[in-house]
Protein backbone atom coordinates (compact mmCIF):
# COMPACT_ATOMS: atom_id res chain seq x y z
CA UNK A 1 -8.83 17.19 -26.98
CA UNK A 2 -7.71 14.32 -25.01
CA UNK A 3 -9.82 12.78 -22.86
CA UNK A 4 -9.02 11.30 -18.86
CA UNK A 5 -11.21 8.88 -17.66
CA UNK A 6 -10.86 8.93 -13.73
CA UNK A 7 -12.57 5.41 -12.51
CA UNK A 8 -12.48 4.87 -9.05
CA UNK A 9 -15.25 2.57 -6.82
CA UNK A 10 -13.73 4.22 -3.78
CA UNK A 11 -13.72 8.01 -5.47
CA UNK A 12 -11.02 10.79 -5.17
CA UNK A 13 -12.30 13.38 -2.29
CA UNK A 14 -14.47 16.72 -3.97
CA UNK A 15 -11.11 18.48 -2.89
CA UNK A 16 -8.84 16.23 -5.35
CA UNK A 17 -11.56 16.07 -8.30
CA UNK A 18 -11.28 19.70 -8.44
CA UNK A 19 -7.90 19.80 -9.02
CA UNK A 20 -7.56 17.16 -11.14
CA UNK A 21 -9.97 18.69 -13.36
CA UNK A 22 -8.49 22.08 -12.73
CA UNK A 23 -5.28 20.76 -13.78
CA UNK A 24 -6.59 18.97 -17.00
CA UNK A 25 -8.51 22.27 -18.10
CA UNK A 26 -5.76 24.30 -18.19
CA UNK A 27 -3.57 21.76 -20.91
CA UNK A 28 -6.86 21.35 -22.45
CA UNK A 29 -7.63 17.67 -21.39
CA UNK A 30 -11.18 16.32 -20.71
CA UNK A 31 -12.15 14.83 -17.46
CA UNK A 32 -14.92 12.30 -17.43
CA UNK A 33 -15.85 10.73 -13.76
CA UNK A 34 -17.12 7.00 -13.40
CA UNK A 35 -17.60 6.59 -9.60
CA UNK A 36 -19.20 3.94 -7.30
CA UNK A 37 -19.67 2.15 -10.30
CA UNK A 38 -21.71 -1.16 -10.02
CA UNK A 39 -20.29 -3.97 -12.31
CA UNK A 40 -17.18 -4.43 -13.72
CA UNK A 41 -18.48 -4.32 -17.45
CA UNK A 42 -19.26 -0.07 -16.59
CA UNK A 43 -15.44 0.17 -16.31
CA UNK A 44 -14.78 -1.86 -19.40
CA UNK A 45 -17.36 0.38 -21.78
CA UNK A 46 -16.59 3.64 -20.54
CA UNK A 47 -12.82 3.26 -21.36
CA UNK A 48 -13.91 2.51 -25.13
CA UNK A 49 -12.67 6.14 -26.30
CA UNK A 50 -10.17 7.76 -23.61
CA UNK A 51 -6.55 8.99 -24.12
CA UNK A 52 -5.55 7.86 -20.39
CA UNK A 53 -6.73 6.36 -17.63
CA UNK A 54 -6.95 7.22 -13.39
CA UNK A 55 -7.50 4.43 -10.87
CA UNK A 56 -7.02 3.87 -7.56
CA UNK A 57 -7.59 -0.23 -6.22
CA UNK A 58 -9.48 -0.29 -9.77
CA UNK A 59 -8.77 -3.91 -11.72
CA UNK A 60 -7.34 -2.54 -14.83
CA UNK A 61 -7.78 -6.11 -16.80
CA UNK A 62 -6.91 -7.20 -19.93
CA UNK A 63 -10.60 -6.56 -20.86
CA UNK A 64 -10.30 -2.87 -19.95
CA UNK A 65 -7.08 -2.61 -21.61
CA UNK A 66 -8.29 -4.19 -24.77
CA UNK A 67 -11.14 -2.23 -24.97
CA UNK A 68 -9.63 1.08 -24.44
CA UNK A 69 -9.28 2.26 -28.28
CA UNK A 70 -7.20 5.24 -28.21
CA UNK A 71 -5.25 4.19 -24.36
CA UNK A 72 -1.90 5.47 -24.17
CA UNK A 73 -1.35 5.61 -20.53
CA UNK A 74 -3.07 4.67 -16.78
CA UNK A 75 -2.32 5.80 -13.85
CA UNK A 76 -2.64 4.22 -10.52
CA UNK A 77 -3.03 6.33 -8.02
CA UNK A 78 -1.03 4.94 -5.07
CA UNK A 79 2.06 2.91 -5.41
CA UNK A 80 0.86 -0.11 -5.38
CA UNK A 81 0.23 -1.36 -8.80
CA UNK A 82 -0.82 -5.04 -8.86
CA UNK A 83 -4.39 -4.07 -10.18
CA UNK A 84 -3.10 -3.29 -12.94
CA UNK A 85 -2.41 -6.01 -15.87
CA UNK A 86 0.91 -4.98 -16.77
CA UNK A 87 1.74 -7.51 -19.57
CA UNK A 88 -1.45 -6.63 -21.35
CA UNK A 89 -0.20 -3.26 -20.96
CA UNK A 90 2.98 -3.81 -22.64
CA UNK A 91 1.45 -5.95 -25.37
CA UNK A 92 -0.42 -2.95 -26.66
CA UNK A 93 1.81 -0.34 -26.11
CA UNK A 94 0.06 1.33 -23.36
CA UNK A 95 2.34 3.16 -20.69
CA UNK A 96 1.18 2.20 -16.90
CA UNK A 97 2.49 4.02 -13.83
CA UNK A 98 2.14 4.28 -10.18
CA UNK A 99 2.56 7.83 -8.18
CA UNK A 100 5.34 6.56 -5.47
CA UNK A 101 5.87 8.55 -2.09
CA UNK A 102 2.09 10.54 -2.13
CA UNK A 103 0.38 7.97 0.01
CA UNK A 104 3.32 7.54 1.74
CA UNK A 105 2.66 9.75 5.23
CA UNK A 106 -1.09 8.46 5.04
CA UNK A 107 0.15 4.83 5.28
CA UNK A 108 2.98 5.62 7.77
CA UNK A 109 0.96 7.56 10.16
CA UNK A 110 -1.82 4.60 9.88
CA UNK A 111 1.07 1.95 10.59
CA UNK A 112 1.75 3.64 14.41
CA UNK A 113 -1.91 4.37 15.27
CA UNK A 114 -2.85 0.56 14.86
CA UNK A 115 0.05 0.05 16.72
CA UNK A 116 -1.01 1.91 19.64
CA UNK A 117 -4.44 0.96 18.94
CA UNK A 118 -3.47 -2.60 19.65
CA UNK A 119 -0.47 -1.94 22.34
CA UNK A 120 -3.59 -0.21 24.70
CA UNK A 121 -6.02 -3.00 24.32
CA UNK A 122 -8.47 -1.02 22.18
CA UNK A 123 -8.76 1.35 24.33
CA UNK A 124 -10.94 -0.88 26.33
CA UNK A 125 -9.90 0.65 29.50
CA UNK A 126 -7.33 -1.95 30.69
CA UNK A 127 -3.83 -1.90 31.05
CA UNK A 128 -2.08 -1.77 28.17
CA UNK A 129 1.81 -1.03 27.19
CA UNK A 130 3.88 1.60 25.36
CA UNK A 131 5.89 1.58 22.21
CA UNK A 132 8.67 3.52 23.72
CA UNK A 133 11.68 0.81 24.37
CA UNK A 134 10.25 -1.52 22.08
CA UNK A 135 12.46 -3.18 18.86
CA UNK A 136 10.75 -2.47 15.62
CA UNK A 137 11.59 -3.89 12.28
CA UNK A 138 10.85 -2.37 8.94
CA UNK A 139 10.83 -4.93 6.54
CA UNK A 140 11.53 -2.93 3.10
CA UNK A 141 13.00 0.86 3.60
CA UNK A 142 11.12 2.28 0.96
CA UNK A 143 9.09 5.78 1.06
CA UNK A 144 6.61 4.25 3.63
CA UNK A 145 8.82 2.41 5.68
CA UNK A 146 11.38 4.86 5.86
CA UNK A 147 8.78 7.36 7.61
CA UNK A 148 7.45 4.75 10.07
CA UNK A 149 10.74 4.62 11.30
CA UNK A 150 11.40 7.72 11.68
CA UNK A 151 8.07 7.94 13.46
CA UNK A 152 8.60 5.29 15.44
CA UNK A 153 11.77 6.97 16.47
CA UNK A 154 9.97 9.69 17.84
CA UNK A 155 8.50 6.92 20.42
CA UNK A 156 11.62 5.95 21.33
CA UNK A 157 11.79 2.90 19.98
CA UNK A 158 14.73 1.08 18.94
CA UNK A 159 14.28 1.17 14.64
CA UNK A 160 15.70 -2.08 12.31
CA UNK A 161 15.83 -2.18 8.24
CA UNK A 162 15.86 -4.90 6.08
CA UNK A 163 15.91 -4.08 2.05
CA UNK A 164 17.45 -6.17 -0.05
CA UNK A 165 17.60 -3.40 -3.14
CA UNK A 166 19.60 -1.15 -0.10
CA UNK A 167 22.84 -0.76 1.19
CA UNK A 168 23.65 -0.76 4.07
CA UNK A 169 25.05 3.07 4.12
CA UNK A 170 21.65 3.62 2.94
CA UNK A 171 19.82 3.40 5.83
CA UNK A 172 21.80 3.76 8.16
CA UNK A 173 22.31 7.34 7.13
CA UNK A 174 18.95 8.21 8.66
CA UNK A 175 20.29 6.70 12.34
CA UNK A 176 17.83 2.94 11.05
CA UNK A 177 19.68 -0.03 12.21
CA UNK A 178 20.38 -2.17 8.94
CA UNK A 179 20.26 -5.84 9.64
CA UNK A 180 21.71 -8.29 6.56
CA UNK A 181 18.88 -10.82 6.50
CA UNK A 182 15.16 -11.04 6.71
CA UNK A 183 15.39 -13.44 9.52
CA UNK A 184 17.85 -11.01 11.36
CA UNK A 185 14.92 -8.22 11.60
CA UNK A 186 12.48 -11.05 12.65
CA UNK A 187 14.74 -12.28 15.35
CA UNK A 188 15.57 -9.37 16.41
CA UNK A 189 12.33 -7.40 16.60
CA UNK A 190 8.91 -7.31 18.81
CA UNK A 191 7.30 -5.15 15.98
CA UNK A 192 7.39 -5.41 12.00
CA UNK A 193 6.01 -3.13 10.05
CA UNK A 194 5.55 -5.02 6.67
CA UNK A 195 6.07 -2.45 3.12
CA UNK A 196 6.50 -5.33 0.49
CA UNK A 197 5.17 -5.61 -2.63
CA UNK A 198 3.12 -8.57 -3.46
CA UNK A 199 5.13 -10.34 -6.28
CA UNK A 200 5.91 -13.88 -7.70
CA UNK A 201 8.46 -13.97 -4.51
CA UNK A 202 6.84 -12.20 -2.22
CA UNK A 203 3.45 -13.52 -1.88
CA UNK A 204 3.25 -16.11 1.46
CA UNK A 205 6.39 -15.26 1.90
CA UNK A 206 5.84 -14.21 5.85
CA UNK A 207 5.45 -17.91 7.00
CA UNK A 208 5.40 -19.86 10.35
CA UNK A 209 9.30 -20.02 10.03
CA UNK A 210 10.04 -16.01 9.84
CA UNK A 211 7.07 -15.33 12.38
CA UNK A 212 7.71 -17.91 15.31
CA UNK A 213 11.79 -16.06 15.27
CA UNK A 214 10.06 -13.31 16.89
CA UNK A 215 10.51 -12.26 20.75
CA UNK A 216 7.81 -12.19 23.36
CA UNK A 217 5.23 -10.16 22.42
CA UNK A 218 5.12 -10.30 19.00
CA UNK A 219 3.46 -7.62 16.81
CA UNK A 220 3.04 -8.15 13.00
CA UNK A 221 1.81 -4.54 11.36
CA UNK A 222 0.72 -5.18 7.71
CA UNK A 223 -0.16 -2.06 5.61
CA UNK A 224 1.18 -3.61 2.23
CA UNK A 225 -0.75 -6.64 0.93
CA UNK A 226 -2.49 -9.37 2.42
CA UNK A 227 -1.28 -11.83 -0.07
CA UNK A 228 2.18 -11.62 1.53
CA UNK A 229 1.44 -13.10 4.84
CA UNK A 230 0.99 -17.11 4.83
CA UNK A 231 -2.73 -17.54 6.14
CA UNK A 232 -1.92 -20.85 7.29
CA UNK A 233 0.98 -19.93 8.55
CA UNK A 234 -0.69 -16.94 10.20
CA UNK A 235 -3.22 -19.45 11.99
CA UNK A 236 -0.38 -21.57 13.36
CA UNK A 237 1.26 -18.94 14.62
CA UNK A 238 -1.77 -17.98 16.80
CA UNK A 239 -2.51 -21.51 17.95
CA UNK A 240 1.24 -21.75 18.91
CA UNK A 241 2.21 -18.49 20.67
CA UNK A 242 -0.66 -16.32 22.65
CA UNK A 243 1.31 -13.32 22.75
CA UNK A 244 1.19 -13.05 18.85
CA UNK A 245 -0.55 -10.29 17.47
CA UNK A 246 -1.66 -9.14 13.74
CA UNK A 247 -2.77 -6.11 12.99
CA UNK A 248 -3.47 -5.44 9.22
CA UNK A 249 -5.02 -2.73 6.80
CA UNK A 250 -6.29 -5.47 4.90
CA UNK A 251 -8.24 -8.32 6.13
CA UNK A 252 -7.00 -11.81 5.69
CA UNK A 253 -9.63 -14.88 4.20
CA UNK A 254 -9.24 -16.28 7.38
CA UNK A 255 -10.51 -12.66 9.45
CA UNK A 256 -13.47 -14.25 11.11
CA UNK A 257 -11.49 -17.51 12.60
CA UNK A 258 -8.70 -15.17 13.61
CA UNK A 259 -11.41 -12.59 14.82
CA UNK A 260 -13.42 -15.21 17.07
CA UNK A 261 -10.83 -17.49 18.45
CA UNK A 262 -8.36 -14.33 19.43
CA UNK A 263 -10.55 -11.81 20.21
CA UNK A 264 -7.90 -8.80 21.33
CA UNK A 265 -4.68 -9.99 19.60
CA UNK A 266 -6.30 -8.60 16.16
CA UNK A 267 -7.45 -5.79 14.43
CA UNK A 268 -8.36 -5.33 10.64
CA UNK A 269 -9.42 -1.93 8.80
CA UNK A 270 -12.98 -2.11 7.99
CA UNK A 271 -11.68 -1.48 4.04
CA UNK A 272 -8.48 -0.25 3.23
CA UNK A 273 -7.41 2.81 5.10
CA UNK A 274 -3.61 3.29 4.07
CA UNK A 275 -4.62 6.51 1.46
CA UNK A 276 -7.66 7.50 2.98
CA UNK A 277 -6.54 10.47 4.41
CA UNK A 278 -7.48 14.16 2.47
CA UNK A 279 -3.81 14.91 1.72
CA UNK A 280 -3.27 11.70 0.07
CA UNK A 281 -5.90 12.07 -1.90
CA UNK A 282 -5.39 15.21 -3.47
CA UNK A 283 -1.52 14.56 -3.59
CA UNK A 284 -1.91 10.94 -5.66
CA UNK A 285 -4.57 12.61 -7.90
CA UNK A 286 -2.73 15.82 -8.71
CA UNK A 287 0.30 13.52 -9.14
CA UNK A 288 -1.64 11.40 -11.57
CA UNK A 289 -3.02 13.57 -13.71
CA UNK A 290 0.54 15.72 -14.05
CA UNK A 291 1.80 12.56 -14.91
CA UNK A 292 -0.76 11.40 -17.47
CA UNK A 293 0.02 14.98 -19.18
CA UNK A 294 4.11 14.79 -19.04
CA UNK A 295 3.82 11.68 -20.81
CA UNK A 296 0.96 12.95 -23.25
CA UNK A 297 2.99 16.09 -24.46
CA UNK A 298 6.65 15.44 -23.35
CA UNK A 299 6.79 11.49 -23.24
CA UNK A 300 7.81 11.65 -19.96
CA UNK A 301 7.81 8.13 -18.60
CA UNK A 302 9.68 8.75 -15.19
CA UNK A 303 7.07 6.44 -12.95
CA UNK A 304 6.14 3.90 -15.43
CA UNK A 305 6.14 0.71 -14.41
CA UNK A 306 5.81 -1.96 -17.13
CA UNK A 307 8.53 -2.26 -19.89
């Protein structure tokens, strides 16, 4: 019987355990929980004998990976995937994936209420604005930013795209402005909604350069990574221009400077709130633990990740 350890500090909702073990049951597959767990070094011995592996913003080091005897495959449950060590990974043959497009409404729908979270002050009970008329750029038209767009549509506001990996025909099939540069969509637009991955290029990549192009009344909306924004960068820009504004899902080192000195042109999640929604959890863990099986009995390797 092949076991599926599901580790997650942050655990799956009841709702999503059940059917993940549901699921498992019925193709004969063991479920073992580790939840909450304290220390690092719990993670690393409790993968010792398991077939495959569940995680959510779980580090999935070399240690774990190494340890894991009989590992043929982990799952991250989400689609971001740097937790995961992928060249360890590879180096002993163990398959890693990510479950693109379940979090994706979660994220989306979190993206436009810290939007008008921020837009009406907080709800502090002074005047704020609206979205609608407003110029919003989605930088990468993936599964997340494509729905934020067509949310923000809904608004009324104006909608941009830059994606590199995207033509042009693309997006613009789904009525998205596509603009040819990155520093088009920042010139151009009083809100981006950042959906980049944090990689090699990537990371500090939104600097002082790409954020002081924006208009008046600036709104940077990060639900991606906070290792893609420039924190030095991010405190210049706030020094420079008071009508800057960040609002992130993920706090930056620098929170309680940006926090304290301006008070009202920030907001950060308490912890990450992208997936934290009941659908997405039961969607990324069902999705994870069909996947984990596909591979197991048909070597299905549609979402993996590493090579």
């Amino acid at each position: 019987m092949a076991k599926v350890l599901v580790a997650t500090v942050k655990p799956f909702a009841p709702a999503a355990v059940e059917q993940i073990k549901l699921i498992a049951d019925k193709a004969g597959y063991d479920v073992q929980l580790l939840e909450k767990y304290a220390n690092q070094s719990d993670f690393v011995n409790a993968v010792a004998d398991v077939d495959a592996l569940i995680v959510r913003s779980d580090k999935v080091t070399r240690e774990v990976i190494e340890k894991g005897n009989n590992l043929k495959v982990v799952v991250r449950a989400g689609a971001g995937y740097d937790n995961l060590d992928l060249e360890a990974a590879t180096e002993k043959g163990v398959v890693a994936m990510n479950t693109p497009g379940q979090n994706s409404n979660a994220v989306a729908e979190l993206a436009i209420g810290m939007m008008i979270f921020n837009a009406r002050n907080g709800f502090n009970g002074k005047a704020g604005k609206e979205l609608k008329g407003k110029s919003i750029g989605i930088h990468a038209y993936g599964n997340v930013g494509r729905i934020v767009g067509n949310l923000a549509k809904g608004f009324g506001m104006k909608v941009y795209a830059f994606d590199p990996f995207l033509s042009k025909e693309a997006i613009e099939k789904d009525g998205v402005i596509a603009l040819s540069s990155v520093e088009d969509l920042y010139s151009t637009c009083q809100y981006i909604s950042l959906h980049i991955p944090a990689t090699e290029k990537t990371i500090n990549s939104i600097n002082f350069d790409l954020l002081s192009k924006m208009p008046k009344g600036a709104t940077l909306v990060n639900t991606a990574r906070k290792e893609v924004v420039c924190e030095e960068s991010l405190l210049k820009i706030f020094d420079k221009r008071d009508d800057f504004n960040y609002i992130s899902d993920i706090a930056p080192d620098c929170k309680d400077v940006i926090s304290e000195k301006y008070e009202g042109r920030c907001f950060f999640t308490p912890k990450k709130m992208g997936a934290q929604t009941a659908e997405a959890n039961i969607n990324s863990g069902v999705a994870a633990i069909n996947q984990i099986i596909n591979y197991i009995e048909k070597g299905d390797k549609t979402f993996q990740v590493n090579k």
